[in-house]
PDB file of N, CA and C in Angstrom:
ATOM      1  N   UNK A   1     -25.118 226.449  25.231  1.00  0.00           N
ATOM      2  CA  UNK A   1     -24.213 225.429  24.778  1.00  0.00           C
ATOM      3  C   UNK A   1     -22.834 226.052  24.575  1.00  0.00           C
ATOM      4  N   UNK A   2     -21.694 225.560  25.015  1.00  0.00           N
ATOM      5  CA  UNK A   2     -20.588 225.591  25.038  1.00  0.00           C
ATOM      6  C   UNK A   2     -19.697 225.203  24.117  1.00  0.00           C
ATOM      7  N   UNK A   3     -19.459 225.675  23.000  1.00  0.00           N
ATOM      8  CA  UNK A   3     -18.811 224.682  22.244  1.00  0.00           C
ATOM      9  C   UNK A   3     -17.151 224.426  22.421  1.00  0.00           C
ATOM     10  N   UNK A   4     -16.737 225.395  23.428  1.00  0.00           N
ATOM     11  CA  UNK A   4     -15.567 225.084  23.830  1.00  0.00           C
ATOM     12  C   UNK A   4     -15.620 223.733  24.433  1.00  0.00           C
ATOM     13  N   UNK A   5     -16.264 223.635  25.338  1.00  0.00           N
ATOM     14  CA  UNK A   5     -16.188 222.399  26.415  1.00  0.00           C
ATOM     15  C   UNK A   5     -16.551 221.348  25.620  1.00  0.00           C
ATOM     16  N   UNK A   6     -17.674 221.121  24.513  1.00  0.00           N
ATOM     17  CA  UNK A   6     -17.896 220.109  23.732  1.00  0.00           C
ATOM     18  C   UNK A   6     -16.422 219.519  22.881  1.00  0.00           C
ATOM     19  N   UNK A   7     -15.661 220.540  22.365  1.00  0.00           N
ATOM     20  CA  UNK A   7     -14.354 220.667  21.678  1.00  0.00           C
ATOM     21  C   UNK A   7     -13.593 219.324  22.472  1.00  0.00           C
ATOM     22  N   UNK A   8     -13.383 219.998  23.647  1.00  0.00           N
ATOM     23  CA  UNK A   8     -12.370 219.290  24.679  1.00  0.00           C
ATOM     24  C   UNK A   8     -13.035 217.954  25.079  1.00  0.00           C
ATOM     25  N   UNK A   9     -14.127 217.870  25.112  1.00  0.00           N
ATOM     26  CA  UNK A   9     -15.090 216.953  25.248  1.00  0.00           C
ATOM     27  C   UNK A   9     -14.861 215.695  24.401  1.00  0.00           C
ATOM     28  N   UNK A  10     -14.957 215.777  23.097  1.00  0.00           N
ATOM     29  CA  UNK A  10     -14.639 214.687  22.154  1.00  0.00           C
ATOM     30  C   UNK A  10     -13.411 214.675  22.259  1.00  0.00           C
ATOM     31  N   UNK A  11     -12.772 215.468  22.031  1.00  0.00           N
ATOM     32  CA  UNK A  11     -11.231 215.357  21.869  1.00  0.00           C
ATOM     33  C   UNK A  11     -10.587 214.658  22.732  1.00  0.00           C
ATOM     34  N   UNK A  12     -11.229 214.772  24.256  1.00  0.00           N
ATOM     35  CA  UNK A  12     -11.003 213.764  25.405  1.00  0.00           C
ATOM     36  C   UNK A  12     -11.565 212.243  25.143  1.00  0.00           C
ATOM     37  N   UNK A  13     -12.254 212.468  24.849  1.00  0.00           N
ATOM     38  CA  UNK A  13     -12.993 210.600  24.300  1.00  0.00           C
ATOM     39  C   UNK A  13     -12.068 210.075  23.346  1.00  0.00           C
ATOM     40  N   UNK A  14     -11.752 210.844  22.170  1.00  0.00           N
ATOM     41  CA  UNK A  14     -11.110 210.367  21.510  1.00  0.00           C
ATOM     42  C   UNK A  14     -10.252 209.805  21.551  1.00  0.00           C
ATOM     43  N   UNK A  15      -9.240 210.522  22.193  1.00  0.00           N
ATOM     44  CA  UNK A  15      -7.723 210.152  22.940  1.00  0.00           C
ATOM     45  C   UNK A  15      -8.127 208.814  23.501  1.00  0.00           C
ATOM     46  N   UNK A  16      -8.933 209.273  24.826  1.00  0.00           N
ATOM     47  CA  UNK A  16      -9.403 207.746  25.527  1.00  0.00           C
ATOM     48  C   UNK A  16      -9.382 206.462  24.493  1.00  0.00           C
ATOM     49  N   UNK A  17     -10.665 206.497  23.768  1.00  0.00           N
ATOM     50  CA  UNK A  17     -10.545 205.634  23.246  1.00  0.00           C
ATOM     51  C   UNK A  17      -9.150 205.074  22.334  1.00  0.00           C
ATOM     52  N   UNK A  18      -8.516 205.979  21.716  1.00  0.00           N
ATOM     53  CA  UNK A  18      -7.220 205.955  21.064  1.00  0.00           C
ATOM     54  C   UNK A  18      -6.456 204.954  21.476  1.00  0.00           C
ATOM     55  N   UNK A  19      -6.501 205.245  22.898  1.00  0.00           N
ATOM     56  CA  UNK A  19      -5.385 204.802  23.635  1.00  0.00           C
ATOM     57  C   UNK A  19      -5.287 203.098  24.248  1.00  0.00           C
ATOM     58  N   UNK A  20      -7.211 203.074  24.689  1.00  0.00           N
ATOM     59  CA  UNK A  20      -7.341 201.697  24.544  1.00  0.00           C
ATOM     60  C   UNK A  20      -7.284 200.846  23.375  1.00  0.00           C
ATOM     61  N   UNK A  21      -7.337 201.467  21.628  1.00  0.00           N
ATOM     62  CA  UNK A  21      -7.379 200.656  20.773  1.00  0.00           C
ATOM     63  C   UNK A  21      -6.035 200.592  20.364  1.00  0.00           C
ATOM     64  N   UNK A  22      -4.679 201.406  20.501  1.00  0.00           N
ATOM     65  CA  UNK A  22      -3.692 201.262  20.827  1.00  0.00           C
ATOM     66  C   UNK A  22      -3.130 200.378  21.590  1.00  0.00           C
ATOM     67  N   UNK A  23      -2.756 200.217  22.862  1.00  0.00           N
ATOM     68  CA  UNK A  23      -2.981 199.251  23.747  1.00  0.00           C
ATOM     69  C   UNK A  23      -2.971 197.761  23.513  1.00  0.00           C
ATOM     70  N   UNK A  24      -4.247 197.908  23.113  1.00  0.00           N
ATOM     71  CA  UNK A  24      -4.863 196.297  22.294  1.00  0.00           C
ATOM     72  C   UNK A  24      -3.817 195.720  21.120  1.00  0.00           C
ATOM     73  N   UNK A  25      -3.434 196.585  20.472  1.00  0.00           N
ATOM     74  CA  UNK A  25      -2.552 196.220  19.485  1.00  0.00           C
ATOM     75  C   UNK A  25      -1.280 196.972  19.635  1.00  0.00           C
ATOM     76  N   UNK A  26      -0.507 196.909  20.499  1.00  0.00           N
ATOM     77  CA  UNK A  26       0.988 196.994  21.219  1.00  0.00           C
ATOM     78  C   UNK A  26       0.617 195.973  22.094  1.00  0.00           C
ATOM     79  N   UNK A  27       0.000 196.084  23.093  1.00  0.00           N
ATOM     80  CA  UNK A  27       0.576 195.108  24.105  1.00  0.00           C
ATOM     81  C   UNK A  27       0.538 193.471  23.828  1.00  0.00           C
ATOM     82  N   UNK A  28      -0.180 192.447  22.633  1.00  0.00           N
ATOM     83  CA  UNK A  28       0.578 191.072  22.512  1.00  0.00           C
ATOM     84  C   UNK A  28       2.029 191.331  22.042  1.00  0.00           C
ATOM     85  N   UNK A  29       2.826 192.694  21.700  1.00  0.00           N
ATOM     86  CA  UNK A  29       3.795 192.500  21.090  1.00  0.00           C
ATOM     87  C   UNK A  29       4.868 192.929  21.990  1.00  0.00           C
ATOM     88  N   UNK A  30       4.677 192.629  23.432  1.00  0.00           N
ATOM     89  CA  UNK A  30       5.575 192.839  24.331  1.00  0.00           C
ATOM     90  C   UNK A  30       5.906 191.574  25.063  1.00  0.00           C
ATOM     91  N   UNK A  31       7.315 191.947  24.892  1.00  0.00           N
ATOM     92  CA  UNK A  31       8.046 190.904  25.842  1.00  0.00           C
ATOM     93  C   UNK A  31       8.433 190.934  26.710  1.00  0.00           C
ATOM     94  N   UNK A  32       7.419 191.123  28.082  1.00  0.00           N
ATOM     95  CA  UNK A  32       7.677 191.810  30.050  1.00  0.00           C
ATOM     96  C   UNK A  32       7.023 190.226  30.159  1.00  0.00           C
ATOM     97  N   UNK A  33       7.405 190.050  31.324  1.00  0.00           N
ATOM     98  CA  UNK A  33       6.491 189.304  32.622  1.00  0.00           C
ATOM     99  C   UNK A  33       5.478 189.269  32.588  1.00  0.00           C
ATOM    100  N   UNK A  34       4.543 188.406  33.414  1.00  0.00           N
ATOM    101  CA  UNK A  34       3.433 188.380  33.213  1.00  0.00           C
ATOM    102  C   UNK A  34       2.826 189.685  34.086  1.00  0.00           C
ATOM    103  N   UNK A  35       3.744 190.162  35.289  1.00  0.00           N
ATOM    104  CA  UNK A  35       3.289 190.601  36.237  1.00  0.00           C
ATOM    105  C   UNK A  35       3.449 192.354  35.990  1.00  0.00           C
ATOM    106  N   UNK A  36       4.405 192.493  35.312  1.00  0.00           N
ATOM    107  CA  UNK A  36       4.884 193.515  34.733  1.00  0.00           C
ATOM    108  C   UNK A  36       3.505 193.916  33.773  1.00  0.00           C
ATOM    109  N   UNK A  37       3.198 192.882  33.073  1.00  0.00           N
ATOM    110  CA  UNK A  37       2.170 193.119  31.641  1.00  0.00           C
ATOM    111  C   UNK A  37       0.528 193.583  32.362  1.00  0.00           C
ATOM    112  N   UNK A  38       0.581 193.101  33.515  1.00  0.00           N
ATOM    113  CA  UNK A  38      -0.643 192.874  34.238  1.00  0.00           C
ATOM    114  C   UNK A  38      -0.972 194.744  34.792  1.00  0.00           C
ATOM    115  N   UNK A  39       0.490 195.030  35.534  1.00  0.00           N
ATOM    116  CA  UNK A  39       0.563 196.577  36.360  1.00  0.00           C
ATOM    117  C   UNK A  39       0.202 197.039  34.713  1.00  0.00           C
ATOM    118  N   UNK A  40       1.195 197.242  33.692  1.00  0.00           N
ATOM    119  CA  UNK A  40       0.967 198.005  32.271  1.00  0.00           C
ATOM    120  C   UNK A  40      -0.477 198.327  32.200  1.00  0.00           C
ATOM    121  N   UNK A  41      -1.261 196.974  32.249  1.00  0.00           N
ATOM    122  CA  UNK A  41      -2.893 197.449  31.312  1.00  0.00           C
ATOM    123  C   UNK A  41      -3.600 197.573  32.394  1.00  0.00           C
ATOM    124  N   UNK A  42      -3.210 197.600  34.209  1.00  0.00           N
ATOM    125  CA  UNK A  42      -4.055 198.738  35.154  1.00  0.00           C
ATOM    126  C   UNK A  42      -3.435 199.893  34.805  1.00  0.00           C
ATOM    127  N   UNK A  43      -2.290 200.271  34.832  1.00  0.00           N
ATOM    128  CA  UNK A  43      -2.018 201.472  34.274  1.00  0.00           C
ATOM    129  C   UNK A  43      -2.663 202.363  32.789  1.00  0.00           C
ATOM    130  N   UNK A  44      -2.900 201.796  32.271  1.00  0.00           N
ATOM    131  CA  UNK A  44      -3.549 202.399  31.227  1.00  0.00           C
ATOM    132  C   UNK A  44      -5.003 202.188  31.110  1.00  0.00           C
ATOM    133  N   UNK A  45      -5.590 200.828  31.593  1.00  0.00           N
ATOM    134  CA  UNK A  45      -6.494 201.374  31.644  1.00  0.00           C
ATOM    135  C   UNK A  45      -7.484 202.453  32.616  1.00  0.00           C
ATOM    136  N   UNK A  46      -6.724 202.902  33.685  1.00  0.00           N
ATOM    137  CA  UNK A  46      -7.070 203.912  34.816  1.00  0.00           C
ATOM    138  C   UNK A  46      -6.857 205.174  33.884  1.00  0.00           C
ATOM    139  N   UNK A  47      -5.958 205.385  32.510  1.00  0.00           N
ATOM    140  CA  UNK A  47      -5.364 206.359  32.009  1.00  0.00           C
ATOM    141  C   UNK A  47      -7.171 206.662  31.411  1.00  0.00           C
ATOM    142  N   UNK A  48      -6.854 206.037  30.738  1.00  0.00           N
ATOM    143  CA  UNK A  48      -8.094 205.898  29.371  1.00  0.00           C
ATOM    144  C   UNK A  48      -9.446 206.225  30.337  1.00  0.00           C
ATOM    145  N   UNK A  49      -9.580 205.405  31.897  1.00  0.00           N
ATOM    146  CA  UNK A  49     -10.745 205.421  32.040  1.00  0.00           C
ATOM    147  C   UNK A  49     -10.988 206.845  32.391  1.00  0.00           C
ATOM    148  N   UNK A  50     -10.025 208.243  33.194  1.00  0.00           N
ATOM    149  CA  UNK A  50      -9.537 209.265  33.084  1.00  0.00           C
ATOM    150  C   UNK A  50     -10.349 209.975  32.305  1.00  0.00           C
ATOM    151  N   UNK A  51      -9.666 209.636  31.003  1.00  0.00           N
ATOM    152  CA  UNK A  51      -9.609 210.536  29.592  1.00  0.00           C
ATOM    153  C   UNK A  51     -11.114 210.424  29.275  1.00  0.00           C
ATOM    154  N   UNK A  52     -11.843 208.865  29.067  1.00  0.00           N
ATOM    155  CA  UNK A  52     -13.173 208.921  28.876  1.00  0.00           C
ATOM    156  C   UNK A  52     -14.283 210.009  29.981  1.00  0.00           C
ATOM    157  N   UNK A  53     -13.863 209.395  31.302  1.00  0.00           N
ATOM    158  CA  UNK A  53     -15.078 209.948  32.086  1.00  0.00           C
ATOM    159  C   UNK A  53     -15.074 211.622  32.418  1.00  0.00           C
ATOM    160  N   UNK A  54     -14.040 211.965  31.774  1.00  0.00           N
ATOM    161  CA  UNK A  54     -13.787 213.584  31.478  1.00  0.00           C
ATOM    162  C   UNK A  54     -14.089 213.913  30.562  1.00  0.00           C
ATOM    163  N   UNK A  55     -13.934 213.546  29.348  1.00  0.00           N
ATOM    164  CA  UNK A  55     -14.542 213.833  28.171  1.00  0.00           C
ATOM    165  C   UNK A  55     -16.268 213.617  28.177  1.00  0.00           C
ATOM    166  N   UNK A  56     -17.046 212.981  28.839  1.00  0.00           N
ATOM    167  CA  UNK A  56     -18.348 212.369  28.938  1.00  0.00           C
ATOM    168  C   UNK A  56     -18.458 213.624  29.853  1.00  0.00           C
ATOM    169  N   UNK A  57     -17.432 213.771  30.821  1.00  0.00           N
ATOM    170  CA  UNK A  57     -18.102 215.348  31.709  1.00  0.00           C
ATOM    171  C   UNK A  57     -18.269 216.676  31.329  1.00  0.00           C
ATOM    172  N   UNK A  58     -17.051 217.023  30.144  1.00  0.00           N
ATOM    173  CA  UNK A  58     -17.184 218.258  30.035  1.00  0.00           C
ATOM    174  C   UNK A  58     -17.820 217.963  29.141  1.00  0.00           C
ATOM    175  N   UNK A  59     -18.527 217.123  27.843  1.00  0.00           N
ATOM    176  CA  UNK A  59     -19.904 217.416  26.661  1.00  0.00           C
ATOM    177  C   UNK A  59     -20.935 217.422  28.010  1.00  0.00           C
ATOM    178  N   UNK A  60     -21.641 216.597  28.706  1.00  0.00           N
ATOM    179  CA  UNK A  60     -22.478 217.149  29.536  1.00  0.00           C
ATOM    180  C   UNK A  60     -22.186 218.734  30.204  1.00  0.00           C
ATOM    181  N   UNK A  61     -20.971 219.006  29.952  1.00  0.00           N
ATOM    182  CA  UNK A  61     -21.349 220.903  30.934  1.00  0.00           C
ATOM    183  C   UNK A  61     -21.424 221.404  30.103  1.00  0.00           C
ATOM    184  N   UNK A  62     -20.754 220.984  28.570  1.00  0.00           N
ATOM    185  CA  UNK A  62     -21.078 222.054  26.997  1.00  0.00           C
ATOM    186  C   UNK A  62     -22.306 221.837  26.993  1.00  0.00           C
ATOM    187  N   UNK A  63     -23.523 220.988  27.027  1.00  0.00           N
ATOM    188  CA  UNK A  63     -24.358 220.921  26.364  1.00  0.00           C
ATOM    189  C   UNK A  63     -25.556 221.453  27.761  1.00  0.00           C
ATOM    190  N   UNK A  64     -25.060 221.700  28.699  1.00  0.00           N
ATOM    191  CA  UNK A  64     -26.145 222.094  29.556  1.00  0.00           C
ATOM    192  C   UNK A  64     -25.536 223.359  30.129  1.00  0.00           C
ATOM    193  N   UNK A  65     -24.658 224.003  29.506  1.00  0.00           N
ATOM    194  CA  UNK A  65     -24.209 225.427  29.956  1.00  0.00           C
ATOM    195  C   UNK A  65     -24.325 226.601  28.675  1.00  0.00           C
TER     196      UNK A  65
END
């Protein structure tokens, strides 16, 4: 077990998630376009989905290395 990679591991989820519960509460308080608002939350959520499925990768290599 790795506890480096576990480290980076949550710490990556965390963020992820951070960022989508962030998000959620900034973005009704913007005043863009609809189309503008639409690119924003693919943009972030490709960010977040990133941050999660990396963080889910490196606790699986901490915990099996």
């Amino acid at each position: 077990m790795s506890t480096e990679l576990l480290a980076f591991g949550i710490s990556a989820l965390a963020l992820g998630i951070g960022v989508l519960v962030a998000t959620r509460r900034f973005y009704p308080r913007l005043d863009v376009p609809e189309d503008v608002e639409s690119s924003l939350q693919a943009l972030t959520s490709m960010i977040a989905g990133i941050l999660l499925l990396t963080g889910l990768g490196l606790i699986l290599l901490g915990l099996f290395t």
